[in-house]
Protein backbone atom coordinates (compact mmCIF):
# COMPACT_ATOMS: atom_id res chain seq x y z
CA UNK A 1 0.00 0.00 0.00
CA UNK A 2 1.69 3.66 -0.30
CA UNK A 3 1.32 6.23 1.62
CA UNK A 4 -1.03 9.16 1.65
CA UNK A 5 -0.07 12.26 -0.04
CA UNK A 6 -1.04 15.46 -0.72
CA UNK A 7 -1.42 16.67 -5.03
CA UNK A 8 1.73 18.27 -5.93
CA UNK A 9 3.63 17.54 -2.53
CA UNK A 10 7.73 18.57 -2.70
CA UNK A 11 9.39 16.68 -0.54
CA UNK A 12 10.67 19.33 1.51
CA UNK A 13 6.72 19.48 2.36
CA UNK A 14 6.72 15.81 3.21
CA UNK A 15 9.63 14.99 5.75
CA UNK A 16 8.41 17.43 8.10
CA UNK A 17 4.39 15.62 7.57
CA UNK A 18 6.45 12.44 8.21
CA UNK A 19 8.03 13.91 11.49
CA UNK A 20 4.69 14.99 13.00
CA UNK A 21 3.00 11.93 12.02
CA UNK A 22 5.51 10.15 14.33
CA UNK A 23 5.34 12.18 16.61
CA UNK A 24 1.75 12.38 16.96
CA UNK A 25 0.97 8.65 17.08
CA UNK A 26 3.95 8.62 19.88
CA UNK A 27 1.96 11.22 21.26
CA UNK A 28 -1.08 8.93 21.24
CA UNK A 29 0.23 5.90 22.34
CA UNK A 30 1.37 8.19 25.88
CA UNK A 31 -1.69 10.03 26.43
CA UNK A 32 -3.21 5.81 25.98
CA UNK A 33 -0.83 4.61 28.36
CA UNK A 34 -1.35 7.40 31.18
CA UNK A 35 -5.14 6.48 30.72
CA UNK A 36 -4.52 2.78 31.30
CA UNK A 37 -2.19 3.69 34.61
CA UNK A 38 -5.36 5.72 35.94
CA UNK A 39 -8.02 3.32 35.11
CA UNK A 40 -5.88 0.62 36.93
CA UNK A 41 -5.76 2.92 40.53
CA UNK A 42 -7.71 1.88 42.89
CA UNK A 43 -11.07 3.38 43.29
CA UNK A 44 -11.29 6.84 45.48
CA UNK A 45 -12.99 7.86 48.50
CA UNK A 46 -15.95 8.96 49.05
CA UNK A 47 -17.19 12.19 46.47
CA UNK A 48 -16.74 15.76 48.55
CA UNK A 49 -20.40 16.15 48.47
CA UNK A 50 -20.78 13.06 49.94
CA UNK A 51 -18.56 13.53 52.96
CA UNK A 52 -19.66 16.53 53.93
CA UNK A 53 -23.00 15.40 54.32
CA UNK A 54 -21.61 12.53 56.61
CA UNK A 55 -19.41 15.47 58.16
CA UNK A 56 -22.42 17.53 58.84
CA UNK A 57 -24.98 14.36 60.15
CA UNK A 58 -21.72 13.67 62.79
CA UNK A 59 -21.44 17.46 63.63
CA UNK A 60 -25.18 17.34 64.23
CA UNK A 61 -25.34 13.99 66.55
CA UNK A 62 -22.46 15.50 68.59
């Protein structure tokens, strides 16, 4: 298969295409791998709102 190009590219146009494209899918696969680090933490604690209801129903009772 060849690759993509634009009508009339010179290839001092190209290289620097070429460059980015690397650079942009090594871009991707990063950004993919810091995604797969956070969805494999452990879950969090309990949502703000959350807690400061609890906070407020201990404040209350005391």
């Amino acid at each position: 298969m060849t690759e993509a190009r634009y009508p009339n590219e010179s290839a001092e146009c190209r290289l620097p295409r070429k460059v980015l494209l690397v650079e942009e899918k090594a871009l991707v696969e990063r950004v993919e791998a810091v995604a797969d680090q956070r969805r494999k933490l452990p879950l969090g604690g309990r949502h703000r709102l959350e807690a400061e209801c609890v906070l407020g129903l201990l404040f209350l009772e005391a």
